[in-house]
N, C-alpha and C. Protein backbone atom coordinates (compact mmCIF):
# COMPACT_ATOMS: atom_id res chain seq x y z
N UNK A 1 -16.59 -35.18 -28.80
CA UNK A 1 -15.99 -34.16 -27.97
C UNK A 1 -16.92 -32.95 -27.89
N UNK A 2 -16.77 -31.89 -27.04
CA UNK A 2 -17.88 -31.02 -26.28
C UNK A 2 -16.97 -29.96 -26.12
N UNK A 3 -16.66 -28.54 -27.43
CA UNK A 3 -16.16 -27.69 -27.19
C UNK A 3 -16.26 -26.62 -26.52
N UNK A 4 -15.89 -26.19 -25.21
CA UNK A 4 -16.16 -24.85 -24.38
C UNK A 4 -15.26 -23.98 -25.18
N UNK A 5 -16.16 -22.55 -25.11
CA UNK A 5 -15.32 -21.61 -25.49
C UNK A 5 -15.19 -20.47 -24.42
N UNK A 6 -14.44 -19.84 -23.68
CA UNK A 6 -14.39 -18.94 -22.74
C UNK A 6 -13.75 -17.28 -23.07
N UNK A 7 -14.31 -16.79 -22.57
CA UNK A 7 -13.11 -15.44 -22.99
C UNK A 7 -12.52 -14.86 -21.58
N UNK A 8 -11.38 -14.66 -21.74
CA UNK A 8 -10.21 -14.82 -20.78
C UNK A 8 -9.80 -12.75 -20.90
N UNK A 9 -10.29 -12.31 -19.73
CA UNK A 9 -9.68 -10.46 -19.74
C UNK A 9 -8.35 -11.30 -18.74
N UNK A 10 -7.47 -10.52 -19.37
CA UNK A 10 -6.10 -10.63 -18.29
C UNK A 10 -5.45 -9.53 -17.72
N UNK A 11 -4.95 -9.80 -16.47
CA UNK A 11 -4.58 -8.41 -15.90
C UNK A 11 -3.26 -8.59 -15.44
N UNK A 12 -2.80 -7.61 -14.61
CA UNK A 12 -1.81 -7.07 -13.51
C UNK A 12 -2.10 -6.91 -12.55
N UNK A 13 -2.13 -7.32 -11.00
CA UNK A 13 -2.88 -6.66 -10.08
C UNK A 13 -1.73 -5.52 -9.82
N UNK A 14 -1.97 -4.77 -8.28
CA UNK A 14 -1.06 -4.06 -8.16
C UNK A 14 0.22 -4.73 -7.50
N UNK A 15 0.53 -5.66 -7.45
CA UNK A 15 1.39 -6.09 -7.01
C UNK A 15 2.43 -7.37 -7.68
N UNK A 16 1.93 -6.87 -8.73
CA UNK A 16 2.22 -8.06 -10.47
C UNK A 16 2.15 -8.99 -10.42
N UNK A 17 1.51 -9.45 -9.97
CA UNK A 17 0.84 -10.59 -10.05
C UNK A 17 -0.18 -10.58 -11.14
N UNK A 18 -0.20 -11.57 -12.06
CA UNK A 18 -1.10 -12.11 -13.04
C UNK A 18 -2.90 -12.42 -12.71
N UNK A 19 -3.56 -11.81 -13.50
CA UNK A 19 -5.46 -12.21 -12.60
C UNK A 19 -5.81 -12.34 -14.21
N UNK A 20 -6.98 -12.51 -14.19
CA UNK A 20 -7.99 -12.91 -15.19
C UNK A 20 -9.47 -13.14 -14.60
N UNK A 21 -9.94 -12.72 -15.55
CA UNK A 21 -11.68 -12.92 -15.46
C UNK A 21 -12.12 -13.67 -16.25
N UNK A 22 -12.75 -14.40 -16.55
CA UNK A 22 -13.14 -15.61 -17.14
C UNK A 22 -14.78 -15.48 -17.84
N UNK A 23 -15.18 -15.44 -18.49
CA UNK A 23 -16.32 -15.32 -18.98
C UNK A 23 -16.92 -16.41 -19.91
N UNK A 24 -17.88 -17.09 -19.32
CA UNK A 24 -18.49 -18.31 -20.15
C UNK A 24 -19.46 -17.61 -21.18
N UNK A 25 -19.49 -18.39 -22.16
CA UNK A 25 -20.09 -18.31 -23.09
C UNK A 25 -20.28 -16.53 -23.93
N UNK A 26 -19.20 -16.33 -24.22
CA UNK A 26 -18.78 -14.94 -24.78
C UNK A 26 -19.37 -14.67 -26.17
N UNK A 27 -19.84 -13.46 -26.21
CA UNK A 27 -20.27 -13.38 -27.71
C UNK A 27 -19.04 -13.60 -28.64
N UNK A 28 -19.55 -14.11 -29.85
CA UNK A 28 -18.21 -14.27 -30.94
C UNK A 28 -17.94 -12.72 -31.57
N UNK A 29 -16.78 -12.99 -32.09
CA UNK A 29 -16.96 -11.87 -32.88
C UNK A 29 -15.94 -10.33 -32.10
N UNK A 30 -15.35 -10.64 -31.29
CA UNK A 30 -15.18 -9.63 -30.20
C UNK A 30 -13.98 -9.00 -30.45
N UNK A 31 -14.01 -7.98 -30.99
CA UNK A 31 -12.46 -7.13 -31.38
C UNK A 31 -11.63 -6.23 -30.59
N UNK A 32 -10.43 -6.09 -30.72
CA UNK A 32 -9.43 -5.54 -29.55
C UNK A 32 -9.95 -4.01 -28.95
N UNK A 33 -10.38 -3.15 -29.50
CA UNK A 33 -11.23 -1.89 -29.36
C UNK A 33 -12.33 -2.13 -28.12
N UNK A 34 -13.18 -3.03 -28.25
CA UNK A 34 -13.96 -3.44 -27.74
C UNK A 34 -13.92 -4.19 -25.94
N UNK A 35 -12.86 -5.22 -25.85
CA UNK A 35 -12.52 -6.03 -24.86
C UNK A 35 -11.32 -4.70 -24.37
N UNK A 36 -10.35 -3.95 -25.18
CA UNK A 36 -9.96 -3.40 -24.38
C UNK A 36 -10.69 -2.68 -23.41
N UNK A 37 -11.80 -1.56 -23.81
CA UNK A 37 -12.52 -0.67 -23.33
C UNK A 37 -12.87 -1.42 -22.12
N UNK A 38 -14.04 -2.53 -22.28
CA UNK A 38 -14.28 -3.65 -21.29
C UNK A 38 -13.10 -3.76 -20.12
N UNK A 39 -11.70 -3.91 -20.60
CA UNK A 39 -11.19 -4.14 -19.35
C UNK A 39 -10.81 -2.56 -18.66
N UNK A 40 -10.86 -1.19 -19.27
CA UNK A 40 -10.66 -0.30 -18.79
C UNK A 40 -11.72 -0.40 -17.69
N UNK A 41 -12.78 -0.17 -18.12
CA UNK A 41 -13.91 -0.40 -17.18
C UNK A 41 -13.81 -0.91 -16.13
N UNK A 42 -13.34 -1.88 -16.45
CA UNK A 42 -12.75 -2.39 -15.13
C UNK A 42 -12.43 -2.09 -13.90
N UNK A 43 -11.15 -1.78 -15.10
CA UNK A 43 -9.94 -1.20 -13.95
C UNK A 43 -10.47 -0.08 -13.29
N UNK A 44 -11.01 1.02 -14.15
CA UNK A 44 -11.73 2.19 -13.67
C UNK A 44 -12.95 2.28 -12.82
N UNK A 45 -13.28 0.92 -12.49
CA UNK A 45 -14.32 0.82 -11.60
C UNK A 45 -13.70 1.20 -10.04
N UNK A 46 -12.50 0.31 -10.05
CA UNK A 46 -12.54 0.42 -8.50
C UNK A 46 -12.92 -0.28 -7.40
N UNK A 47 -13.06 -1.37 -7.76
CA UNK A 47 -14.10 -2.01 -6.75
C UNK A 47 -13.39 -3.28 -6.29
N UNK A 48 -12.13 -3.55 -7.31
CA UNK A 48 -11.83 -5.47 -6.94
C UNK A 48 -10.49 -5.06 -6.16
N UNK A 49 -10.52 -5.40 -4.43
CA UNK A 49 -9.59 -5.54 -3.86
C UNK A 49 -9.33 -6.15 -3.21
N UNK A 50 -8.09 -6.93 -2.98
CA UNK A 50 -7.42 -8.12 -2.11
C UNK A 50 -8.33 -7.42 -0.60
N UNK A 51 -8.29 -8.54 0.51
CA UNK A 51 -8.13 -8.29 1.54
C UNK A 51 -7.21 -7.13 2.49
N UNK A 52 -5.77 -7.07 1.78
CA UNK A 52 -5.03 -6.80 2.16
C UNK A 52 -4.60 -5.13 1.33
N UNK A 53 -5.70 -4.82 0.54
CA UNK A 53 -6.06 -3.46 -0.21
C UNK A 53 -5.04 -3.74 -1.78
N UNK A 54 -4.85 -4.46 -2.01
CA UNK A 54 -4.38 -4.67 -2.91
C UNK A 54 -5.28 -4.39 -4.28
N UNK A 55 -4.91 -3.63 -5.30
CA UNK A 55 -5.71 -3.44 -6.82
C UNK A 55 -5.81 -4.52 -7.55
N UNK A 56 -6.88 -5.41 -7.61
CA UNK A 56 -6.90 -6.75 -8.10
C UNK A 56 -6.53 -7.09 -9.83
N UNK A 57 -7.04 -5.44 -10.51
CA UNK A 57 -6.82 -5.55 -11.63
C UNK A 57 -6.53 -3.99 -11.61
N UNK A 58 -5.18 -3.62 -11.85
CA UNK A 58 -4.25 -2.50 -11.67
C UNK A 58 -4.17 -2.29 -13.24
N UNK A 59 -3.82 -3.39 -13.89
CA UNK A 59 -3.12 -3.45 -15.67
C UNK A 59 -4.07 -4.40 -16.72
N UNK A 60 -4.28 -3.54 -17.64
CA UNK A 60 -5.05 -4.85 -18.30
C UNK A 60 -3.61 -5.25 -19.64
N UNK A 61 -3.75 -6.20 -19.66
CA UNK A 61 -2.47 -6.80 -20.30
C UNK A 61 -2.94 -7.83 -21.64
N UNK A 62 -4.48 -7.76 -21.63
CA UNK A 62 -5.16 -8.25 -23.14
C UNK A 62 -6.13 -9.57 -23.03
N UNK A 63 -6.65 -9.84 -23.73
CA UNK A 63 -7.71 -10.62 -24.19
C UNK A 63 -7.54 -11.70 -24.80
N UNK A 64 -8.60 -12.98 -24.66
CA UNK A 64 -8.56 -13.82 -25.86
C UNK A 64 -9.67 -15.08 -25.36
N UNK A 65 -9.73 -15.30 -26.50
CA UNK A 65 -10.68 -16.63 -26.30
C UNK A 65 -10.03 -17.89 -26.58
N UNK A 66 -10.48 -18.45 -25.35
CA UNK A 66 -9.85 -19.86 -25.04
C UNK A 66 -11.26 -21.35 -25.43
N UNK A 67 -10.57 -22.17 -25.99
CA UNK A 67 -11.43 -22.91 -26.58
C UNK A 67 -10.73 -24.78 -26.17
N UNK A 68 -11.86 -24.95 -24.75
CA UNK A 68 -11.32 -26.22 -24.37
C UNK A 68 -12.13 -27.50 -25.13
N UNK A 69 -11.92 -28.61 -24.84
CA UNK A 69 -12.51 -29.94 -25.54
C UNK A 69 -12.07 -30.63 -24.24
N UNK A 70 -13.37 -31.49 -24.00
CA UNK A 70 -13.69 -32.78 -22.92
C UNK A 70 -13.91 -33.86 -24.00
N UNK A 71 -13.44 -35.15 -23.70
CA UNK A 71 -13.19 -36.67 -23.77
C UNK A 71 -13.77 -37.64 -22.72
N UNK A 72 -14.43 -37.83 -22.67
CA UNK A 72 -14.95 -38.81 -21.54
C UNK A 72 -14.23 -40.15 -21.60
N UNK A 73 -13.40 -40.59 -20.67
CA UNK A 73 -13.01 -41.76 -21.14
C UNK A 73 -13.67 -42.99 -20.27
N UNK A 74 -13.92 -42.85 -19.10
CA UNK A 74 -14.86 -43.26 -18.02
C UNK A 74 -15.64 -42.59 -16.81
N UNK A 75 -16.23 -42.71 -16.02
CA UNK A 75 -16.94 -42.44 -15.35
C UNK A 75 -17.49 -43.24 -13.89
N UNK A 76 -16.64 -43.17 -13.02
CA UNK A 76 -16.62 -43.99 -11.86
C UNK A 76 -18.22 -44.55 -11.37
N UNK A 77 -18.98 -43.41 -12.16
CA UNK A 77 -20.52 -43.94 -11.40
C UNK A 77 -21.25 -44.65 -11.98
N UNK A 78 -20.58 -44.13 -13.21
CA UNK A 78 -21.32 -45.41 -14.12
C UNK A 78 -20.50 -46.67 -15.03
N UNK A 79 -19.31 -46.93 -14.67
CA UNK A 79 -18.18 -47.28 -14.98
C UNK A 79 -18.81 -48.39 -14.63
N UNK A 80 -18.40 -49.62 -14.94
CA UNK A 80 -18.82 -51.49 -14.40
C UNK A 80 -17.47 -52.35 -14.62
N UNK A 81 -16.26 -52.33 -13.83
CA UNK A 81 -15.36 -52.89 -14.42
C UNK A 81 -16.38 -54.55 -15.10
N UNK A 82 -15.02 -55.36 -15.88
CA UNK A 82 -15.40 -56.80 -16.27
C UNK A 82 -14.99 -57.83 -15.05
């Protein structure tokens, strides 16, 4: 198995709706002080808006690292039924 680890900022937009930013390969080690500030930044940037002027990330609502695992069980291209 082939563990990804991601770190996940989560938000509010302005219209409560749930968002997230996704970040591959995150430094370890990353404490709430830290990722909060990160998502203030964010928010305080200003810059992420719907089409429709919407605040893409209005709320930051917290952090975490997500840690997936792949299984290969076949592979159509290289698969050979019997």
């Amino acid at each position: 198995m082939n563990p990804q680890t991601v770190l996940e900022l989560q938000f509010r937009d302005g219209a409560g709706k749930a968002r997230k930013i996704t970040v591959k390969n995150p430094a370890e080690g990353l404490t709430a002080p830290t990722t909060y500030e990160a998502t203030q930044a964010i928010i305080g940037s200003d810059l992420f808006f719907s089409e429709e002027g919407t605040d893409l990330y209005a709320e930051a609502l917290g952090a975490r690292y997500v840690t997936r695992s792949e299984q290969e069980i076949f592979n159509a291209e290289t698969y050979q039924p019997a």
